[in-house]
PDB file of N, CA and C in Angstrom:
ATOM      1  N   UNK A   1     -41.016  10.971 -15.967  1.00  0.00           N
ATOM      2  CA  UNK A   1     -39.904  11.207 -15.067  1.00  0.00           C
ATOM      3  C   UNK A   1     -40.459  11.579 -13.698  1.00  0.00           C
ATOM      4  N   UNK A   2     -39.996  11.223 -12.776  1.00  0.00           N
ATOM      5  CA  UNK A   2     -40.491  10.916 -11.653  1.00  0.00           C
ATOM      6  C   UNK A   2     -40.392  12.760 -10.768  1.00  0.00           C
ATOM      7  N   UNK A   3     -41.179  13.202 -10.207  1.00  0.00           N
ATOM      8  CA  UNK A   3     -40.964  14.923  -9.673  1.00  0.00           C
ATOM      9  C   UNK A   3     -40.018  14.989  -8.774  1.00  0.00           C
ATOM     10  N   UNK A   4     -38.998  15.436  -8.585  1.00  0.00           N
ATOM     11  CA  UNK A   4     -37.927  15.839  -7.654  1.00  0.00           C
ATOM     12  C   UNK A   4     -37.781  17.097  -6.825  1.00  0.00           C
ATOM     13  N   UNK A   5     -38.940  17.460  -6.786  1.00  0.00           N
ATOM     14  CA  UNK A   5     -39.376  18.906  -6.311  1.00  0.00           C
ATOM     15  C   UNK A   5     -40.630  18.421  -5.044  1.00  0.00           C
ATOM     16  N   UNK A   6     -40.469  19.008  -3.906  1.00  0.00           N
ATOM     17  CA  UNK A   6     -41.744  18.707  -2.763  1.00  0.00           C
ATOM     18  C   UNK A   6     -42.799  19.820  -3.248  1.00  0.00           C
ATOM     19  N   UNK A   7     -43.161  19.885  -2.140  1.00  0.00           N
ATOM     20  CA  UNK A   7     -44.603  20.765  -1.799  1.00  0.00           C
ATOM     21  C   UNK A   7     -43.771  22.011  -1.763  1.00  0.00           C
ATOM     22  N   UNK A   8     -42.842  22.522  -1.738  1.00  0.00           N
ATOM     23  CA  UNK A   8     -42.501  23.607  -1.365  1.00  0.00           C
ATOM     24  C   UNK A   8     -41.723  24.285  -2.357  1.00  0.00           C
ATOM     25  N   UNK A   9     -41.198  23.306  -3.389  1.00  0.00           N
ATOM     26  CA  UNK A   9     -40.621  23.955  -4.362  1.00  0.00           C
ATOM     27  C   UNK A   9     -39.090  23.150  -4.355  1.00  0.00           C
ATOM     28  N   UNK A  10     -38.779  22.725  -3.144  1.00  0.00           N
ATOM     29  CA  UNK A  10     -37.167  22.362  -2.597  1.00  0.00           C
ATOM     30  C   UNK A  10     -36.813  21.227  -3.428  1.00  0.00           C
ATOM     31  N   UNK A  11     -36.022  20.579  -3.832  1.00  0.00           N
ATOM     32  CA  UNK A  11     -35.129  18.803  -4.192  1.00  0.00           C
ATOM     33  C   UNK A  11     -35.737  18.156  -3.043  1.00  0.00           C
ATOM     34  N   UNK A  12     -36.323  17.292  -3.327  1.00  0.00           N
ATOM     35  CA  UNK A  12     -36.363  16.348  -1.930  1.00  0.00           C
ATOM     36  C   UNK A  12     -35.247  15.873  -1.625  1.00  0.00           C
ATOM     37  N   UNK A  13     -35.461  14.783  -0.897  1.00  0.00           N
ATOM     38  CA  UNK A  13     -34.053  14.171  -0.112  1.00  0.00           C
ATOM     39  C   UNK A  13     -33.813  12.960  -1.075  1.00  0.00           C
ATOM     40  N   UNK A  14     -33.273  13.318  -1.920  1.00  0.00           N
ATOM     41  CA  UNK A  14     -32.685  12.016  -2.472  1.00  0.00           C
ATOM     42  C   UNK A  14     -31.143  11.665  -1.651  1.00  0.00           C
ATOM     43  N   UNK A  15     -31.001  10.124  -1.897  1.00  0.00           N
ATOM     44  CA  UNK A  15     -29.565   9.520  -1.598  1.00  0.00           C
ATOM     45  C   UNK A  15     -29.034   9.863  -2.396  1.00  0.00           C
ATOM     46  N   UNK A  16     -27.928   9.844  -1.253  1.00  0.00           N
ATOM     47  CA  UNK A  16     -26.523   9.877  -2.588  1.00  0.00           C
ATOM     48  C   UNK A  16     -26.090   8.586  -3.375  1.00  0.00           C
ATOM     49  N   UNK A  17     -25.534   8.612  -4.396  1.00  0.00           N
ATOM     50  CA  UNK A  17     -25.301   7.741  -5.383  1.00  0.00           C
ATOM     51  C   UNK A  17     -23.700   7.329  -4.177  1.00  0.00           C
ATOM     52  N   UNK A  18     -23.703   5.411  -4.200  1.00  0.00           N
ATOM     53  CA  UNK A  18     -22.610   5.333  -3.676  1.00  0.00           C
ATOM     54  C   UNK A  18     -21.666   4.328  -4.651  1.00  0.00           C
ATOM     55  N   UNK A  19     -20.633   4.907  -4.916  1.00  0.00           N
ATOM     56  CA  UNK A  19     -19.577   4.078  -5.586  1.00  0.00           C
ATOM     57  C   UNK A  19     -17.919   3.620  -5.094  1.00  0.00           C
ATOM     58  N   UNK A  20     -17.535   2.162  -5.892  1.00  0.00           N
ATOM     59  CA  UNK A  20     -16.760   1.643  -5.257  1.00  0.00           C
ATOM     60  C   UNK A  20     -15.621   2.473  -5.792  1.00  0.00           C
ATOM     61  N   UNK A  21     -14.484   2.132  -5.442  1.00  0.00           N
ATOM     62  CA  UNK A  21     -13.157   2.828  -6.181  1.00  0.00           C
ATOM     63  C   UNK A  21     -12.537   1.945  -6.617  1.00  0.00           C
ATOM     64  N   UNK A  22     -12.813   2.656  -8.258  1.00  0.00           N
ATOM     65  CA  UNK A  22     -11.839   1.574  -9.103  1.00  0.00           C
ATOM     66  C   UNK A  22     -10.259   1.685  -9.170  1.00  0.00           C
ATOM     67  N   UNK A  23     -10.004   0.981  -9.386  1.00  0.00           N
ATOM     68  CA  UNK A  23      -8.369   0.481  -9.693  1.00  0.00           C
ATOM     69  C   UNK A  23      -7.769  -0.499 -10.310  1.00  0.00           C
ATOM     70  N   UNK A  24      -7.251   0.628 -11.460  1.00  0.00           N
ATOM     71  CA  UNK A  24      -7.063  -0.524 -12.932  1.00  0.00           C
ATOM     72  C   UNK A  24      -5.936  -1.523 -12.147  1.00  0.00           C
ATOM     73  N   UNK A  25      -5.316  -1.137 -11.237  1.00  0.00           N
ATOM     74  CA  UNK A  25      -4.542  -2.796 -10.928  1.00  0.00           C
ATOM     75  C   UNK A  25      -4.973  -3.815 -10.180  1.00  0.00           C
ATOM     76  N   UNK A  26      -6.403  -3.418  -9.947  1.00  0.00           N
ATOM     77  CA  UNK A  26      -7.295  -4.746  -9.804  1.00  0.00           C
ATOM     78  C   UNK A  26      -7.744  -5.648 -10.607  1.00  0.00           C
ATOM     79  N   UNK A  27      -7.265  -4.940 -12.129  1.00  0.00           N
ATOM     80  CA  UNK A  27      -8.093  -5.446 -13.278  1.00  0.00           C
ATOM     81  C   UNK A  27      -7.222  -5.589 -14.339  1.00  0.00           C
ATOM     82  N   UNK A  28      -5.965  -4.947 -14.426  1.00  0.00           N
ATOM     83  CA  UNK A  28      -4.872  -5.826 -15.178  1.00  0.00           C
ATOM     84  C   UNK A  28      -3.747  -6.670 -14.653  1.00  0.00           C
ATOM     85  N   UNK A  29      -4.051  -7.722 -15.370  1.00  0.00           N
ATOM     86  CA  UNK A  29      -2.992  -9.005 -14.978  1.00  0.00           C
ATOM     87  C   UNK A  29      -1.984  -9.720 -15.999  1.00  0.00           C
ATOM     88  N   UNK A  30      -2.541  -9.178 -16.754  1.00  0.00           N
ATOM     89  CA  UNK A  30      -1.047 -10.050 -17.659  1.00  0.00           C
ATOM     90  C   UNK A  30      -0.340  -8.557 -18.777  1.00  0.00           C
ATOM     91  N   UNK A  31       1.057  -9.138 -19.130  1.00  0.00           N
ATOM     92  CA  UNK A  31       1.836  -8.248 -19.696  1.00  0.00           C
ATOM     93  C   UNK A  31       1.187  -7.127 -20.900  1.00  0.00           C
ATOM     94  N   UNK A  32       0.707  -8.350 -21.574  1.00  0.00           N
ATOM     95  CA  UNK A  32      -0.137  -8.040 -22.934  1.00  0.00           C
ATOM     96  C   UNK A  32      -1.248  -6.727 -22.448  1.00  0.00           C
ATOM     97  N   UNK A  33      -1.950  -6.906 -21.202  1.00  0.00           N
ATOM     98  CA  UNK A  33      -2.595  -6.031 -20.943  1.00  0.00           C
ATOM     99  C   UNK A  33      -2.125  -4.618 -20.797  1.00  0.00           C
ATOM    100  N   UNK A  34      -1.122  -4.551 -20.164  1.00  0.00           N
ATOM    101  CA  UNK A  34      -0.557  -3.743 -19.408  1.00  0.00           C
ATOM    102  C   UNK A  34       0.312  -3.101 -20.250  1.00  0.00           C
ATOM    103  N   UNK A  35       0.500  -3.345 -21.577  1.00  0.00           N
ATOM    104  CA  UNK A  35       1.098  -2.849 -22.515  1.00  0.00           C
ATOM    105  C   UNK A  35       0.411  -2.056 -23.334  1.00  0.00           C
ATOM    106  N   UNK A  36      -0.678  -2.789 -23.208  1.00  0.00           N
ATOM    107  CA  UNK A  36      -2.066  -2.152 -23.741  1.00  0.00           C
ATOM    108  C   UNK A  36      -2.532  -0.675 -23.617  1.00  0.00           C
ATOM    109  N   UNK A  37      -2.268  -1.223 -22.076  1.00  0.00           N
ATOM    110  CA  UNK A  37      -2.474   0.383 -20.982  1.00  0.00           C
ATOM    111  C   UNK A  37      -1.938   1.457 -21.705  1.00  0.00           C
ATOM    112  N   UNK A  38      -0.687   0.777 -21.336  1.00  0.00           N
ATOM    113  CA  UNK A  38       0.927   1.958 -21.497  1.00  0.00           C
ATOM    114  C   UNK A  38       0.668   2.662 -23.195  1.00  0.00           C
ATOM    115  N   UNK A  39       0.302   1.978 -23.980  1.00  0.00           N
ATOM    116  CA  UNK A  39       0.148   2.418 -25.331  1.00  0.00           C
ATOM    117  C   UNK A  39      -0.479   3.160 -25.678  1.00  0.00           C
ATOM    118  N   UNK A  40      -2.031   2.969 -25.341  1.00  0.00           N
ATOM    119  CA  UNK A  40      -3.420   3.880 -25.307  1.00  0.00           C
ATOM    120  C   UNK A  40      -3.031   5.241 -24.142  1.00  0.00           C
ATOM    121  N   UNK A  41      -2.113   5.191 -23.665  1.00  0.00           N
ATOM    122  CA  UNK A  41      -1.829   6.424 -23.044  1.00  0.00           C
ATOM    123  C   UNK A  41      -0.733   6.915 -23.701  1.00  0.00           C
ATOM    124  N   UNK A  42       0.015   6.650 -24.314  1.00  0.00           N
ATOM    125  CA  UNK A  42       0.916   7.154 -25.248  1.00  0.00           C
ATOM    126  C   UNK A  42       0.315   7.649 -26.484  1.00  0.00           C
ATOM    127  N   UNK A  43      -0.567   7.253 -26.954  1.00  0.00           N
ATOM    128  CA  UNK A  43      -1.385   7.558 -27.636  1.00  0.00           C
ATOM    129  C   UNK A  43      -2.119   8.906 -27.507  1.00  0.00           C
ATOM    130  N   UNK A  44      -2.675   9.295 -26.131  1.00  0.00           N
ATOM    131  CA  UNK A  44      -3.100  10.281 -26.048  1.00  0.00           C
ATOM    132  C   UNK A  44      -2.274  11.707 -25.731  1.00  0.00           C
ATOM    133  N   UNK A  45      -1.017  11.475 -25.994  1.00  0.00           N
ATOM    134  CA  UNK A  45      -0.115  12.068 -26.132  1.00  0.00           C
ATOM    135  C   UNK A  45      -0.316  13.833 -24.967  1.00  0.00           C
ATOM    136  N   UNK A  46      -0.725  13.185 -23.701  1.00  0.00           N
ATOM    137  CA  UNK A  46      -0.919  13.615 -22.242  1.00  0.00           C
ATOM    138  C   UNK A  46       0.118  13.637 -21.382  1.00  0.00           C
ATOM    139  N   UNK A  47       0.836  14.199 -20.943  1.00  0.00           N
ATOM    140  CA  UNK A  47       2.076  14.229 -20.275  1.00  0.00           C
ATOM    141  C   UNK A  47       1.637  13.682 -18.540  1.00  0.00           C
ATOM    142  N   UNK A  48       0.244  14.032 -18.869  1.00  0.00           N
ATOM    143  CA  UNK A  48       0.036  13.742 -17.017  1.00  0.00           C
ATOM    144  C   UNK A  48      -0.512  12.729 -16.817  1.00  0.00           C
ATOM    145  N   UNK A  49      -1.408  12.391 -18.157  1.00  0.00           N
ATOM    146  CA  UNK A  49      -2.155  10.814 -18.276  1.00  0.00           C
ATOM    147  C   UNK A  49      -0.767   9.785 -17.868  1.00  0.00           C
ATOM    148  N   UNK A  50      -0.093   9.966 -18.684  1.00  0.00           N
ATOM    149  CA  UNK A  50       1.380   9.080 -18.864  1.00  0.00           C
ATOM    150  C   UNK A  50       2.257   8.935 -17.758  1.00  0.00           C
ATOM    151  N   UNK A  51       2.263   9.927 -17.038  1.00  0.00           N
ATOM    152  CA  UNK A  51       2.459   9.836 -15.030  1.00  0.00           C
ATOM    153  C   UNK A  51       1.636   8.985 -14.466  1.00  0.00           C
ATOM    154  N   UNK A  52       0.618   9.183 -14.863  1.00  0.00           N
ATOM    155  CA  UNK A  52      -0.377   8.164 -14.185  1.00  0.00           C
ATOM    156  C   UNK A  52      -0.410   7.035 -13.851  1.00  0.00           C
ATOM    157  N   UNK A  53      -0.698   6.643 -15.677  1.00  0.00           N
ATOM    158  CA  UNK A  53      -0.604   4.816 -15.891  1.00  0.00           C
ATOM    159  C   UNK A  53       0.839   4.648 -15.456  1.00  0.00           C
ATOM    160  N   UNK A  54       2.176   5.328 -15.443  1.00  0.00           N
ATOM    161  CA  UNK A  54       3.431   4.527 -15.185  1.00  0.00           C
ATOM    162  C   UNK A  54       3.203   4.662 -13.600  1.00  0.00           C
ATOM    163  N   UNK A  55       2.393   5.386 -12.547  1.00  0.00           N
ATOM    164  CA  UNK A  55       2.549   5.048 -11.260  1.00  0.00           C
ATOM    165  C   UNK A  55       1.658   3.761 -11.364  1.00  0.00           C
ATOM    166  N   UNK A  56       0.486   4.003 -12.393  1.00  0.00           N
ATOM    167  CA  UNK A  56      -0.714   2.701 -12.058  1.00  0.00           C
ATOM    168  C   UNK A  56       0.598   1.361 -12.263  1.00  0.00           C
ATOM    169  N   UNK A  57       1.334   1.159 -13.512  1.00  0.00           N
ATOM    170  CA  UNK A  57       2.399   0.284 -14.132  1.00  0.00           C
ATOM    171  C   UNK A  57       2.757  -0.261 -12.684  1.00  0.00           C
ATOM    172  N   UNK A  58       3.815   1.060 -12.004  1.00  0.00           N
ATOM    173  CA  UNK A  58       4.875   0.434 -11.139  1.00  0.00           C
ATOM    174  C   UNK A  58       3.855   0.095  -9.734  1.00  0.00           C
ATOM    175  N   UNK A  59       2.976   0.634  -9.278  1.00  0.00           N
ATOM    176  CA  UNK A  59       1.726  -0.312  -8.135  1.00  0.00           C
ATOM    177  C   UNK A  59       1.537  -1.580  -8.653  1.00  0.00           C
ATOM    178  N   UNK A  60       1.609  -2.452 -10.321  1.00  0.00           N
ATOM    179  CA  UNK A  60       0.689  -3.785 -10.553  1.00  0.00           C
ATOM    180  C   UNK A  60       2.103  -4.484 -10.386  1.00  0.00           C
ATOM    181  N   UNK A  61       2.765  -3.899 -11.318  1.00  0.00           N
ATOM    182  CA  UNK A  61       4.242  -4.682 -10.827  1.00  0.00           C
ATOM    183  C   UNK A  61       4.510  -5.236  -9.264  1.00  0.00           C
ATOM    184  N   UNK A  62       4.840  -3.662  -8.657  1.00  0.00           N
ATOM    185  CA  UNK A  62       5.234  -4.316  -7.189  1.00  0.00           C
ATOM    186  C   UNK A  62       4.072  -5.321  -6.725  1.00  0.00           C
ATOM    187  N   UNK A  63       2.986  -5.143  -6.751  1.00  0.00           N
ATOM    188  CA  UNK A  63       2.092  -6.277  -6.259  1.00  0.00           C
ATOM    189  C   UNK A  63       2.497  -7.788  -6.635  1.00  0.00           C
ATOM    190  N   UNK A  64       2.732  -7.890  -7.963  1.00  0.00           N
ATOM    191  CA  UNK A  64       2.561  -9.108  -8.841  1.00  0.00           C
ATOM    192  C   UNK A  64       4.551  -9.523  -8.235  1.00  0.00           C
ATOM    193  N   UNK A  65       5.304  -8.922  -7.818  1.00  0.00           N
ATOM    194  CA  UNK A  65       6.340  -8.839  -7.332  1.00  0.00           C
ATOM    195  C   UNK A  65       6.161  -9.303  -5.666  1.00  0.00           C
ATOM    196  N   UNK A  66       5.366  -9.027  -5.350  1.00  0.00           N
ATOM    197  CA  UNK A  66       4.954  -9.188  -4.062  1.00  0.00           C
ATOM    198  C   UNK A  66       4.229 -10.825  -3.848  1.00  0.00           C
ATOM    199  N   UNK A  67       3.614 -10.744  -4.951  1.00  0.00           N
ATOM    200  CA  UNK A  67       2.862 -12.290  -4.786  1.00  0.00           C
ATOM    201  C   UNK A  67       1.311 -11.701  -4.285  1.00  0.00           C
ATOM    202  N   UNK A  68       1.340 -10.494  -4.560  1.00  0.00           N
ATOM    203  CA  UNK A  68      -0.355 -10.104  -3.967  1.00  0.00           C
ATOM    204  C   UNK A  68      -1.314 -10.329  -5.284  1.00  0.00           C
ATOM    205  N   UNK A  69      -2.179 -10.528  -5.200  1.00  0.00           N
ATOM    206  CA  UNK A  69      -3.496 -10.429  -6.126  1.00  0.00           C
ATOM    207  C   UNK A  69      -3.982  -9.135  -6.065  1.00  0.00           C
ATOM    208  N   UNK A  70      -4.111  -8.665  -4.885  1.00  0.00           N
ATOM    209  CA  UNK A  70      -4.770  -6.839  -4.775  1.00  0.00           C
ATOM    210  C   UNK A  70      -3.777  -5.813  -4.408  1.00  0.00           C
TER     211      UNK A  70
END
């Protein structure tokens, strides 16, 4: 494993890790999917998960309502 410590004792300067932002309504497109969603969160029987996916739900809708792809 590679030393992450300098001459002095300090973290060197590592980068920061950079990531994109996902968004499951980039990535579900058909009904079957999206039912999928809705289920596996019903499933986890989460009151706030289940807010979630139905805002993620009503964002893929209006898009796919819209004629948008993203």
């Amino acid at each position: 494993m590679a030393n992450l410590m300098n001459q002095k004792g300090n973290l060197k300067d590592i980068p920061e890790e950079q990531f994109s932002k996902y968004d499951v309504a980039d990535h579900l497109t058909s009904r079957v999917e999206i039912a999928a969603y809705l289920e596996a969160a019903k499933e986890e029987n989460d009151p706030s998960l289940l807010a979630a996916v139905m805002e993620d739900i009503h964002r893929i809708e209006a898009r796919q309502s819209n004629g948008d792809s993203q």
